[in-house]
N, C-alpha and C. Protein backbone atom coordinates (compact mmCIF):
# COMPACT_ATOMS: atom_id res chain seq x y z
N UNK A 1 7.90 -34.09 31.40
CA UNK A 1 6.58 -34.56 31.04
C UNK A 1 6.63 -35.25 29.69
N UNK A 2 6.24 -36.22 29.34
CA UNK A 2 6.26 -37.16 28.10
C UNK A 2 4.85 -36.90 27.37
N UNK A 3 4.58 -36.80 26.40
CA UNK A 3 3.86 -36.44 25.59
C UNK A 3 3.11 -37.49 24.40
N UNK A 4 2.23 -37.48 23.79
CA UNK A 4 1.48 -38.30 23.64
C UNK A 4 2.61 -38.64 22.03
N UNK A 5 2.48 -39.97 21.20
CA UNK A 5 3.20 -40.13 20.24
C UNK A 5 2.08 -39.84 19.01
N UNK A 6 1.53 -39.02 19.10
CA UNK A 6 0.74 -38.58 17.85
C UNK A 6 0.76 -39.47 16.36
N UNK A 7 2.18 -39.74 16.08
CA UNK A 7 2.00 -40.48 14.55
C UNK A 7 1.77 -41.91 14.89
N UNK A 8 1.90 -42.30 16.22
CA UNK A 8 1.99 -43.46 16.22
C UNK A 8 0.33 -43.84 16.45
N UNK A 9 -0.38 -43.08 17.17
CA UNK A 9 -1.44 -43.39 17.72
C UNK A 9 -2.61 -42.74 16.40
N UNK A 10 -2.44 -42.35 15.78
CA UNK A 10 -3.00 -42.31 14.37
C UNK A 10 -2.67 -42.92 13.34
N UNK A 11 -1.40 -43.74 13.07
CA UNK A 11 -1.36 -45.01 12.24
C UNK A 11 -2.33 -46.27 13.34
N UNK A 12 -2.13 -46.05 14.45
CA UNK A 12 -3.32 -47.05 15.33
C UNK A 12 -5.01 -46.98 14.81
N UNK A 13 -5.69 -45.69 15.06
CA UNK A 13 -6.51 -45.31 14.77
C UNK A 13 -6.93 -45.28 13.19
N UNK A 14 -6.16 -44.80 12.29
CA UNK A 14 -6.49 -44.87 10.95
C UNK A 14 -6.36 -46.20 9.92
N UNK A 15 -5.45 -46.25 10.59
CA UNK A 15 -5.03 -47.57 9.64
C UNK A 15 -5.34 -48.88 10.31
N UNK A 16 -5.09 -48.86 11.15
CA UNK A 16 -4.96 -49.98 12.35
C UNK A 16 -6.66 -50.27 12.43
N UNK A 17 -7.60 -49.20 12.77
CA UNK A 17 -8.40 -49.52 13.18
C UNK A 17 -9.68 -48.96 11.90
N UNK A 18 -9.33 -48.51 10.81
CA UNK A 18 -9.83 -47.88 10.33
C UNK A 18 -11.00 -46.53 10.47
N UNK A 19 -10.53 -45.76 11.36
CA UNK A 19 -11.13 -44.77 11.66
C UNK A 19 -10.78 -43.08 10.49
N UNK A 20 -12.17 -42.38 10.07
CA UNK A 20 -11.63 -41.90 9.18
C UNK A 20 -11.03 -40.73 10.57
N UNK A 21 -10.17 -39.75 9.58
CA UNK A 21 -9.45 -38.79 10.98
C UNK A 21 -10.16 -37.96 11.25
N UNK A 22 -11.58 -37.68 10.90
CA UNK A 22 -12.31 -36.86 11.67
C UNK A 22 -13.36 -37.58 12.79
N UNK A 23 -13.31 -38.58 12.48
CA UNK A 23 -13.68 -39.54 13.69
C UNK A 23 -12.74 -40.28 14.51
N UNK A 24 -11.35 -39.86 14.06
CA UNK A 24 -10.32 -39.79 15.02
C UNK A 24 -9.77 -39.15 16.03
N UNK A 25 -10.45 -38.28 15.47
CA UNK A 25 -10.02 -36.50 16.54
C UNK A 25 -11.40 -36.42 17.56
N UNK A 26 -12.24 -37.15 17.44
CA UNK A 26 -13.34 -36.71 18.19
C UNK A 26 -13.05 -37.66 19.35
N UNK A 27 -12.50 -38.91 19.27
CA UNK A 27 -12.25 -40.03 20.40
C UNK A 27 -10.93 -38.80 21.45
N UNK A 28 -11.79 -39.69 22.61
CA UNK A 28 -10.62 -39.18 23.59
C UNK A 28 -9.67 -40.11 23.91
N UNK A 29 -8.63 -39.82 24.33
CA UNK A 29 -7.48 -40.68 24.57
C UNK A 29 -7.57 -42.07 25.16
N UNK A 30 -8.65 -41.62 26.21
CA UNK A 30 -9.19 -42.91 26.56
C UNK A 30 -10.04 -43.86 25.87
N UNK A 31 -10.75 -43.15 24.90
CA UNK A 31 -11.86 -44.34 24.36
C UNK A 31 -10.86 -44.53 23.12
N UNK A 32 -10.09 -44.31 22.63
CA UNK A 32 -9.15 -44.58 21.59
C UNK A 32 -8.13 -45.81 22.48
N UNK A 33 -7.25 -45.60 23.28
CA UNK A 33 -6.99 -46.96 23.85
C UNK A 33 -7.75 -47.80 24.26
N UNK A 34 -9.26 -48.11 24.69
CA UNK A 34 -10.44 -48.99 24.79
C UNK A 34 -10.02 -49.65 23.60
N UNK A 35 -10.82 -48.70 22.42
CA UNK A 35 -10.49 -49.57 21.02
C UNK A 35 -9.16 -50.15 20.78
N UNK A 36 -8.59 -49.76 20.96
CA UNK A 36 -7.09 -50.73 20.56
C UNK A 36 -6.43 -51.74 21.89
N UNK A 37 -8.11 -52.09 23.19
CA UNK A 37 -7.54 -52.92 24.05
C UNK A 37 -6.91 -52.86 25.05
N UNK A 38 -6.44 -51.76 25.47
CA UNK A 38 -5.46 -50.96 26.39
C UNK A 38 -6.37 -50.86 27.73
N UNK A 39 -6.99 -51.41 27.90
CA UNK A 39 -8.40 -50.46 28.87
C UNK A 39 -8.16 -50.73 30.04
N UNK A 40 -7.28 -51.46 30.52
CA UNK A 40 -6.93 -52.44 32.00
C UNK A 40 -5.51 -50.99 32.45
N UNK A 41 -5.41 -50.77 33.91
CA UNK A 41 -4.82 -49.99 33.71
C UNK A 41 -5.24 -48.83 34.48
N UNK A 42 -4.41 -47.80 35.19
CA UNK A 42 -4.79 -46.39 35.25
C UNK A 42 -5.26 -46.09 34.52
N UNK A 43 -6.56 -44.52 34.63
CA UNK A 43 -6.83 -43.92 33.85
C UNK A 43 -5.82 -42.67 32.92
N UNK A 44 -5.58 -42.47 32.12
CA UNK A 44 -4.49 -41.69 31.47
C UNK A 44 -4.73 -39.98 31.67
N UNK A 45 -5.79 -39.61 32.35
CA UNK A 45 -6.18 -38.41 32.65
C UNK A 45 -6.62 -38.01 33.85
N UNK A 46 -6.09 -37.75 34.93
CA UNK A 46 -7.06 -37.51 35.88
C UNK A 46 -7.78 -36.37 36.10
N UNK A 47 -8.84 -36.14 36.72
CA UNK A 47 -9.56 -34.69 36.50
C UNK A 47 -8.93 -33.51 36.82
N UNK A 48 -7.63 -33.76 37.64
CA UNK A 48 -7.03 -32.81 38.29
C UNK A 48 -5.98 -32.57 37.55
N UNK A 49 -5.15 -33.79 36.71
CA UNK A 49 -4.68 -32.76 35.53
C UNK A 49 -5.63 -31.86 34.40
N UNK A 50 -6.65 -32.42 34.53
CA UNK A 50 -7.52 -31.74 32.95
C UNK A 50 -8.09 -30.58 33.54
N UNK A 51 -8.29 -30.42 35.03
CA UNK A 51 -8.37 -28.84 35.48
C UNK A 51 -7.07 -28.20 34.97
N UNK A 52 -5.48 -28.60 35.44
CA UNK A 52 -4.55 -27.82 34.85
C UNK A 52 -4.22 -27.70 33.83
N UNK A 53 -4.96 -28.53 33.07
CA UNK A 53 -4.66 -28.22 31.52
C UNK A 53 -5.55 -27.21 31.11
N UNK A 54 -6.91 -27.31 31.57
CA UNK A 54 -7.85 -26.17 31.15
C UNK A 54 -7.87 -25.02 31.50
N UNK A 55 -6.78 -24.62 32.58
CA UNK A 55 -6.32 -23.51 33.35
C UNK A 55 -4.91 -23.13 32.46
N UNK A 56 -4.35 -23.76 31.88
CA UNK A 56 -2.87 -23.51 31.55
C UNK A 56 -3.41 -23.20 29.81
N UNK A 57 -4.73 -23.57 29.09
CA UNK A 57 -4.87 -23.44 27.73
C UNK A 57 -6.13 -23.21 27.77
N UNK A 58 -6.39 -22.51 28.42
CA UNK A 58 -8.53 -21.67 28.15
C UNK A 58 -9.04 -21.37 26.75
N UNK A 59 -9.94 -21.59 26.65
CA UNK A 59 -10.34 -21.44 25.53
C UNK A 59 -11.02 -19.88 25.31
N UNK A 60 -10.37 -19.44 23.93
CA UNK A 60 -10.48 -18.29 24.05
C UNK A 60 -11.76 -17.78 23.61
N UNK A 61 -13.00 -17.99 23.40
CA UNK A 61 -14.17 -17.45 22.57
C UNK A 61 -15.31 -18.59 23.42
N UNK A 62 -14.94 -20.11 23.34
CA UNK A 62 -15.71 -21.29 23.85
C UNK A 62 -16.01 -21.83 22.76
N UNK A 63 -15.63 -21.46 21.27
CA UNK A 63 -16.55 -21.64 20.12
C UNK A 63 -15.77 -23.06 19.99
N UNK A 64 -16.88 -24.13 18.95
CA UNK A 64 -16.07 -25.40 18.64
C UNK A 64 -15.30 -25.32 17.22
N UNK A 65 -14.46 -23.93 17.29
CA UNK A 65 -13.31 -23.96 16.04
C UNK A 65 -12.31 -23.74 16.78
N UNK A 66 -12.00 -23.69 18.74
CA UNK A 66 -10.85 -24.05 19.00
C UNK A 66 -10.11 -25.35 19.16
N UNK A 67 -8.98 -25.62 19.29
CA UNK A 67 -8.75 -26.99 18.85
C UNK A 67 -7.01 -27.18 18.84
């Protein structure tokens, strides 16, 4: 499984696009490639992985300080 390039896609977002990083972290993967043009294309998530992701990393309380 290949994994997202984190430094790269926040020199995109911060610098690139000037986003501060707490309005970096709130974009989802998808509306963060929109902004940088990417938008043509599969979607990068399908619902049926983000069920197994939400099954494989539950959130433990629901509170918004997990993360």
């Amino acid at each position: 499984m290949t994994g997202f390039d984190w430094p790269a896609l926040m020199r995109a977002g911060i610098r690139g696009l000037g986003l501060r990083p707490e309005d970096f972290w709130r974009l989802s993967p998808a509306e963060l490639m929109i902004m940088l043009g990417r938008e043509s294309g599969n979607a990068p998530l399908s619902r049926a992985r983000l069920d197994e992701l939400a099954r494989a990393f539950p959130d433990r309380d629901g509170g918004p300080e997990n993360g």
